[in-house]
N, C-alpha and C. Protein backbone atom coordinates (compact mmCIF):
# COMPACT_ATOMS: atom_id res chain seq x y z
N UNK A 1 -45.63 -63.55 4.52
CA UNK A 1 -44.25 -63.84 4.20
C UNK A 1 -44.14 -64.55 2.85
N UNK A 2 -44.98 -65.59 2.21
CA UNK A 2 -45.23 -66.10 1.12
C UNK A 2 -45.49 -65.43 0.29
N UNK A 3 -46.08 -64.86 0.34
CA UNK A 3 -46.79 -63.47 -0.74
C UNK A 3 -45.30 -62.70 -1.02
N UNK A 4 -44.67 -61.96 0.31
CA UNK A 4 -43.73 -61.12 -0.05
C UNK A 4 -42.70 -62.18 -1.01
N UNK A 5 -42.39 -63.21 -0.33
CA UNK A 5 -40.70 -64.01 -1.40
C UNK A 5 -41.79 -64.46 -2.53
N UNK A 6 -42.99 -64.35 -2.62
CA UNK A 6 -43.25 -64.64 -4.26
C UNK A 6 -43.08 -63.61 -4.66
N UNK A 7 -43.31 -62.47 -4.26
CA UNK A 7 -43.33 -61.03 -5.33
C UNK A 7 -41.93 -60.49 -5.27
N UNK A 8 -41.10 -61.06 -4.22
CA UNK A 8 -39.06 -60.79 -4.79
C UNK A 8 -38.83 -61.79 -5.85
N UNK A 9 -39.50 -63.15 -5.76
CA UNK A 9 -39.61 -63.57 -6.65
C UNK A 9 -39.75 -63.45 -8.25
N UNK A 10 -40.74 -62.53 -7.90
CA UNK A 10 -41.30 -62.04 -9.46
C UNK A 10 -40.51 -60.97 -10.18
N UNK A 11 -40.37 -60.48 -9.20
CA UNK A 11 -39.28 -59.50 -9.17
C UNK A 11 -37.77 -59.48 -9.86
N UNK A 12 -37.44 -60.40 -9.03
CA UNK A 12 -36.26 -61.38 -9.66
C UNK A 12 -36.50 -61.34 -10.80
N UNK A 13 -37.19 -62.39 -11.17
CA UNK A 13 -37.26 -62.72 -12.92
C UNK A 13 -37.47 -61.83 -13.51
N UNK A 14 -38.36 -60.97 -13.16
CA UNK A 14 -38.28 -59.37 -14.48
C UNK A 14 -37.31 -59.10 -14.18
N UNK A 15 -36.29 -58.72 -13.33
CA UNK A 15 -35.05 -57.75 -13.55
C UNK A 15 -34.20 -58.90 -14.49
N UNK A 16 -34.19 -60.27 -14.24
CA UNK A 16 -33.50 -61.19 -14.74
C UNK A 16 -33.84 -61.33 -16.27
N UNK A 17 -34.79 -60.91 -16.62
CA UNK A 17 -35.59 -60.70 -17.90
C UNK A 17 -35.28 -59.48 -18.16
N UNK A 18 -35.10 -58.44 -17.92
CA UNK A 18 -34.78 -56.71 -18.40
C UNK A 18 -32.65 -56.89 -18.67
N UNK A 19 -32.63 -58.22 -17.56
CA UNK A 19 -31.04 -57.99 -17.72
C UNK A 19 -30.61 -58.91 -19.31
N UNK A 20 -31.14 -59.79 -19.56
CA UNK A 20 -31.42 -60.92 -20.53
C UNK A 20 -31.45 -59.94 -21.72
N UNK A 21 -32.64 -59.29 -21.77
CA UNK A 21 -32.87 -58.43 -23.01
C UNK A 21 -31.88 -57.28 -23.00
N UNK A 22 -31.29 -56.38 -22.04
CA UNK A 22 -30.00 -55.74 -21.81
C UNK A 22 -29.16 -56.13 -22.69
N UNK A 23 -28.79 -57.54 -22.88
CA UNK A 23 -27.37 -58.06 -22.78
C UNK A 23 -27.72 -58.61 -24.38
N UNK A 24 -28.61 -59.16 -24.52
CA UNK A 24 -28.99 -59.21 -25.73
C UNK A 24 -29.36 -57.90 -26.36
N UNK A 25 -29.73 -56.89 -26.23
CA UNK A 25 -29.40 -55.33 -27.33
C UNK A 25 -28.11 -55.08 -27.12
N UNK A 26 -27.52 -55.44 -26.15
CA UNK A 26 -26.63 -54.85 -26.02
C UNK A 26 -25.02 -55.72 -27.31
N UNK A 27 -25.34 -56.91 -27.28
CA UNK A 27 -24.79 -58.25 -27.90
C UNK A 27 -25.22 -57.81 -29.56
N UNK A 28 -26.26 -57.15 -29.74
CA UNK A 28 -26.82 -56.90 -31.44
C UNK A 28 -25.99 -55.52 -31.78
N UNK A 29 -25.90 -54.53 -30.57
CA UNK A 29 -25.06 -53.09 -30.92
C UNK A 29 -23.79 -53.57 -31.51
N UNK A 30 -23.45 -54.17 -30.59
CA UNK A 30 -22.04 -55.06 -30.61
C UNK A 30 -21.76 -55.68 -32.17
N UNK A 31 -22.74 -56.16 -32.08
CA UNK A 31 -22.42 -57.00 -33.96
C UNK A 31 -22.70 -55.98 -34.73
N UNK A 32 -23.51 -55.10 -34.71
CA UNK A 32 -23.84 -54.27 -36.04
C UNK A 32 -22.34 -53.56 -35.94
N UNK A 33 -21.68 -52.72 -34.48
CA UNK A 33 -20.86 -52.04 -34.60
C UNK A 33 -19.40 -53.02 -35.09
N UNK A 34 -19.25 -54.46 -35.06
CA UNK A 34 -18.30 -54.72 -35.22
C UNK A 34 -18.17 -55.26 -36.42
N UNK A 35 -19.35 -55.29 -37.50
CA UNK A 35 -19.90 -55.10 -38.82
C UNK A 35 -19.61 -54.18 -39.31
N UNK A 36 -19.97 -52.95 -38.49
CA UNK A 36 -19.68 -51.62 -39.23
C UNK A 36 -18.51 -51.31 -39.13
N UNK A 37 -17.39 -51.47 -38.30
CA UNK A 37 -16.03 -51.26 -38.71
C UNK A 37 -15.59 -52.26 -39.61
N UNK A 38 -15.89 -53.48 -39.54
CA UNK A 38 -14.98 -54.69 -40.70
C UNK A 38 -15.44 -53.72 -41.65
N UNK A 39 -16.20 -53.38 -42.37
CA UNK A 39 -17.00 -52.79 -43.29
C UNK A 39 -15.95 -51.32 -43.60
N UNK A 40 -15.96 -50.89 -42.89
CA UNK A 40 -15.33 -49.40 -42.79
C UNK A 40 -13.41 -50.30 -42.79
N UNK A 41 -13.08 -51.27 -42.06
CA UNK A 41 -12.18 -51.73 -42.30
C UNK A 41 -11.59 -52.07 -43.95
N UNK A 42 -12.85 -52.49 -44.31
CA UNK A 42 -12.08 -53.10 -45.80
C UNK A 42 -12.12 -51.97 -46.64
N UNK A 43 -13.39 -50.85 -46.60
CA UNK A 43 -13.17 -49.90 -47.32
C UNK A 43 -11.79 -49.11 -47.34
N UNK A 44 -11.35 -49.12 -46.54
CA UNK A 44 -9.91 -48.45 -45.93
C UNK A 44 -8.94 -49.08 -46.42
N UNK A 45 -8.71 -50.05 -45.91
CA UNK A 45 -7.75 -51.31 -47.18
C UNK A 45 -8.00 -50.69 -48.33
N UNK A 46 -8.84 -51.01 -49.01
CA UNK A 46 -9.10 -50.97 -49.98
C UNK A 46 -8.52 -49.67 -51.03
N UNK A 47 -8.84 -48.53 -50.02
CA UNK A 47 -8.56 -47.08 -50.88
C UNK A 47 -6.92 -46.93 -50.66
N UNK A 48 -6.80 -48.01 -49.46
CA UNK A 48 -4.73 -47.61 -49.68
C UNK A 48 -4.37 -48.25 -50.07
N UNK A 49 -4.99 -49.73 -50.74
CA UNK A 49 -4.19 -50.56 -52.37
C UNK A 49 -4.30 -49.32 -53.33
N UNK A 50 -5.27 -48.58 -53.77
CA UNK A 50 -5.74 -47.97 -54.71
C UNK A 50 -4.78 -46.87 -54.40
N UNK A 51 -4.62 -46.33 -53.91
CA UNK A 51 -3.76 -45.04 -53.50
C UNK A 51 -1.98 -45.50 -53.79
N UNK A 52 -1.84 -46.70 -52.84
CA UNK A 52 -0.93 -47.07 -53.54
C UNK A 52 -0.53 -47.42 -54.69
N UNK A 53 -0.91 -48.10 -55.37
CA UNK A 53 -1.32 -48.57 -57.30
C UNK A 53 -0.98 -47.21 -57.86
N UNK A 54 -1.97 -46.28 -57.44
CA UNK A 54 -1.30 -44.68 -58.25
C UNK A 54 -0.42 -44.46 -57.96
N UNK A 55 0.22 -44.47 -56.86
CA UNK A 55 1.65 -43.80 -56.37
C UNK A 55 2.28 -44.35 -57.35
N UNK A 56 2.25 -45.31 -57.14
CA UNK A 56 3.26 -46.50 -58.00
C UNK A 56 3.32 -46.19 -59.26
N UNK A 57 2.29 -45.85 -59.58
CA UNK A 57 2.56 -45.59 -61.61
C UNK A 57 2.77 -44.43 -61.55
N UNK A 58 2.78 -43.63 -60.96
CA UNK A 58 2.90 -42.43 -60.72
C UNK A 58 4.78 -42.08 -60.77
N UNK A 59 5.11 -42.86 -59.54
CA UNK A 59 6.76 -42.80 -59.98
C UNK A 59 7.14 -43.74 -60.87
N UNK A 60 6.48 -44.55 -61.16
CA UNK A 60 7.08 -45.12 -62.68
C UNK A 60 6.99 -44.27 -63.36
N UNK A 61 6.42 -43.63 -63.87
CA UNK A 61 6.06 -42.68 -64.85
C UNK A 61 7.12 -41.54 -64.56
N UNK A 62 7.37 -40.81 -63.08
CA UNK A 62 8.31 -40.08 -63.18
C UNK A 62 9.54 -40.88 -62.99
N UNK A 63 10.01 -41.61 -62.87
CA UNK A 63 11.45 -42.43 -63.23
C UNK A 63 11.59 -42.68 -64.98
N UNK A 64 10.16 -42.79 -65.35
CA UNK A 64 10.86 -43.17 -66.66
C UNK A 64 10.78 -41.64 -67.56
N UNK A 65 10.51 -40.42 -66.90
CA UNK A 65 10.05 -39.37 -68.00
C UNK A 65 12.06 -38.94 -67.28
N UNK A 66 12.47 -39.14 -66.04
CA UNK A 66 13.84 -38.58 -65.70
C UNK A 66 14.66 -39.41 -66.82
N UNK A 67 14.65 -40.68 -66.73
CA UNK A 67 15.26 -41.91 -67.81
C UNK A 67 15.25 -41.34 -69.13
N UNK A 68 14.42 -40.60 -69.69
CA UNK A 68 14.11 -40.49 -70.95
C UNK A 68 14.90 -39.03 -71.25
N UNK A 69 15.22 -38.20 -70.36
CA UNK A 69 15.79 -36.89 -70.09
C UNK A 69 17.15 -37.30 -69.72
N UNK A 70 17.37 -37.92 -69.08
CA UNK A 70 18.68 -38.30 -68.65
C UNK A 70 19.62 -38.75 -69.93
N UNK A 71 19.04 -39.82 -70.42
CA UNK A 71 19.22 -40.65 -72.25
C UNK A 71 19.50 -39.63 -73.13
N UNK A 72 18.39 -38.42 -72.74
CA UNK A 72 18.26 -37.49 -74.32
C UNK A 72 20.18 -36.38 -74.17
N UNK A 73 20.07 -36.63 -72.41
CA UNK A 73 20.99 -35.83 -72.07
C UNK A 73 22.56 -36.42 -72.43
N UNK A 74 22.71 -37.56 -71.97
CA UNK A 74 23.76 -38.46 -72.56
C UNK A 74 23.97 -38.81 -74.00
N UNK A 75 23.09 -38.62 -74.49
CA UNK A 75 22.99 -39.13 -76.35
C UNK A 75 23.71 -37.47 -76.45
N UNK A 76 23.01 -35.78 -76.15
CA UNK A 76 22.89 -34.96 -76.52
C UNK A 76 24.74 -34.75 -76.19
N UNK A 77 25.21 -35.00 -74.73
CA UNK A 77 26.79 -35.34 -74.57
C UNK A 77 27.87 -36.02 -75.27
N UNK A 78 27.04 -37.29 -75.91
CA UNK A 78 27.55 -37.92 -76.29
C UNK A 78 27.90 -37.17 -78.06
N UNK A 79 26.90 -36.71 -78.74
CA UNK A 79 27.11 -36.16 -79.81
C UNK A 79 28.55 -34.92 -79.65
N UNK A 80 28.40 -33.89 -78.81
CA UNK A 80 28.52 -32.57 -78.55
C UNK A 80 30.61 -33.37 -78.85
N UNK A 81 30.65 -34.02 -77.79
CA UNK A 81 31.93 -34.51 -77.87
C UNK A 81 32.76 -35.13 -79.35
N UNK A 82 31.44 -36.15 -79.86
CA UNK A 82 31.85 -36.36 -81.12
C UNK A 82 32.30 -35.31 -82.32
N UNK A 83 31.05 -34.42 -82.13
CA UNK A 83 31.94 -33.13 -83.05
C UNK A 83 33.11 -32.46 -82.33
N UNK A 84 32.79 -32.11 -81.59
CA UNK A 84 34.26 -31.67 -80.45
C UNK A 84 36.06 -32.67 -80.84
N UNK A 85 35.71 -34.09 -80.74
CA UNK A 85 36.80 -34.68 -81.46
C UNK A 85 36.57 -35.03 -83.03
N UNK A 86 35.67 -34.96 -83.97
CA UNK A 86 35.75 -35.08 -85.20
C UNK A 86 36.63 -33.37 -85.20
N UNK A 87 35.74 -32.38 -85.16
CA UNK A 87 36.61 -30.62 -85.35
C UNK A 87 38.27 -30.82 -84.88
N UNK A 88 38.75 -31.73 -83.66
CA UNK A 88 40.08 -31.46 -83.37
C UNK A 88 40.83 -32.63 -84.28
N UNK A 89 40.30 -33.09 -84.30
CA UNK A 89 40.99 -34.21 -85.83
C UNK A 89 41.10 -33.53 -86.83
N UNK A 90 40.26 -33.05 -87.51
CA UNK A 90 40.01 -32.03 -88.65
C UNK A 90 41.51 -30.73 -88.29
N UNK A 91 41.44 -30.28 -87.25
CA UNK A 91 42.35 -29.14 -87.14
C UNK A 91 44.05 -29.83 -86.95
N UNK A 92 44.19 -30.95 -86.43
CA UNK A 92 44.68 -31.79 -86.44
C UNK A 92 45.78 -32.24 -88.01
N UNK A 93 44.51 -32.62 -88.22
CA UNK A 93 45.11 -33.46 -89.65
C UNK A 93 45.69 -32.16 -90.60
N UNK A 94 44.51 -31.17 -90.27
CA UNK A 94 45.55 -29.79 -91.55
C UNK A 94 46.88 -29.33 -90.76
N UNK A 95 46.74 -28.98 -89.41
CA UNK A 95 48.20 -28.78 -89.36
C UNK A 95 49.05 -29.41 -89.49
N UNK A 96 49.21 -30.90 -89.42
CA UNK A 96 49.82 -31.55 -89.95
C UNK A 96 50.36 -32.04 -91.68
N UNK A 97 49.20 -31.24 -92.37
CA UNK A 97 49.38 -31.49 -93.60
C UNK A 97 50.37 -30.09 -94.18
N UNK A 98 49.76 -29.06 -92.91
CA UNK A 98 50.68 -27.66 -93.66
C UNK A 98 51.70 -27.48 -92.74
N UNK A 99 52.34 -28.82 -92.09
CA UNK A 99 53.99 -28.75 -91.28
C UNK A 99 54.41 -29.69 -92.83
N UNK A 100 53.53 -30.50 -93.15
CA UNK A 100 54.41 -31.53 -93.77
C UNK A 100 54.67 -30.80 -95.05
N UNK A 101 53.48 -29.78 -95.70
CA UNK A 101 54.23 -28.60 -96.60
C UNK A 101 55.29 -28.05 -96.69
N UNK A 102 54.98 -27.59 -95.36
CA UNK A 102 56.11 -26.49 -94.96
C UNK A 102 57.56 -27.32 -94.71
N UNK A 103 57.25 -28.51 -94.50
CA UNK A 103 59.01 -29.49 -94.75
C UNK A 103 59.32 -29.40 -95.76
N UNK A 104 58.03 -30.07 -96.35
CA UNK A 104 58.56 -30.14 -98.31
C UNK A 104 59.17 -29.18 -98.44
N UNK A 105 58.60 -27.99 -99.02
CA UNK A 105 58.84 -27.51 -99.16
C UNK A 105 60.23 -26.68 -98.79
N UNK A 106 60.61 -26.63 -97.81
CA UNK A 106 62.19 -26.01 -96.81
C UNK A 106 63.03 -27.54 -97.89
N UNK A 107 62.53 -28.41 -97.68
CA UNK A 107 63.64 -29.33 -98.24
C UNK A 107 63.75 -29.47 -99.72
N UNK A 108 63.19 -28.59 -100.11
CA UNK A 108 62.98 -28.65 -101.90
C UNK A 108 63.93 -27.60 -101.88
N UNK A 109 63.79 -26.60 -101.27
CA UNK A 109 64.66 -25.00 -101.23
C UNK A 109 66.13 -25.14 -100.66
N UNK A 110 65.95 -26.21 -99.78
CA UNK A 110 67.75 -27.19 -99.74
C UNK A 110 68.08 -27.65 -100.76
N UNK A 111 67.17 -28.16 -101.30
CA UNK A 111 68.10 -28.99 -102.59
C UNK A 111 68.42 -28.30 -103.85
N UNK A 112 67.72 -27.24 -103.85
CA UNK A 112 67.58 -26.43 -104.65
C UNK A 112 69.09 -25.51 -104.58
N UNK A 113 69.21 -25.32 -103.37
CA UNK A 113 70.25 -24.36 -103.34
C UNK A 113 71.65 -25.05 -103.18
């Protein structure tokens, strides 16, 4: 009977020893794997600052190439009109100069007659 509860005994402690070392590989998987995601974590961060950063200059760049088209478009409006009212001034001012003839004139041919 001594013999047998020494050798459950022994027994015991190796499984208690196989469970020990278990739990300890098992405790090192654990850290390498939760190493290897922080790791894989920051790389990931990392490429969507970077991804973002391009986006970003990316529509800066297209906001300011629309800005610069938009400007060329308003300056290009803005001219088109100016000749548009300089030409009706111009057409403007002569008909007015050949009514104010054409008075003189009728009132010179009154006085005349």
């Amino acid at each position: 009977k001594a013999k047998f509860e020494e050798e459950a005994r022994n027994r015991q402690s190796e499984y208690e020893k196989e469970l020990s070392e278990l739990k300890a590989r098992i405790e090192e998987r654990n850290s390498a794997h939760d190493s290897e995601v922080s790791e894989l974590k920051a790389k990931f961060e990392e490429e969507a600052r970077n991804r973002q950063s391009e986006y970003e200059k990316e529509l800066s760049e297209l906001k300011a190439r629309i800005e610069e088209r938009n400007s060329a478009k308003v300056e290009e409006n803005n001219t088109a009109r100016d000749n548009e009212a300089s030409e009706l001034k111009a057409k403007f001012e002569e008909e007015a100069r050949n009514r104010q003839s054409t008075m003189t004139a009728k009132s010179v041919r009154k006085r005349v007659v």
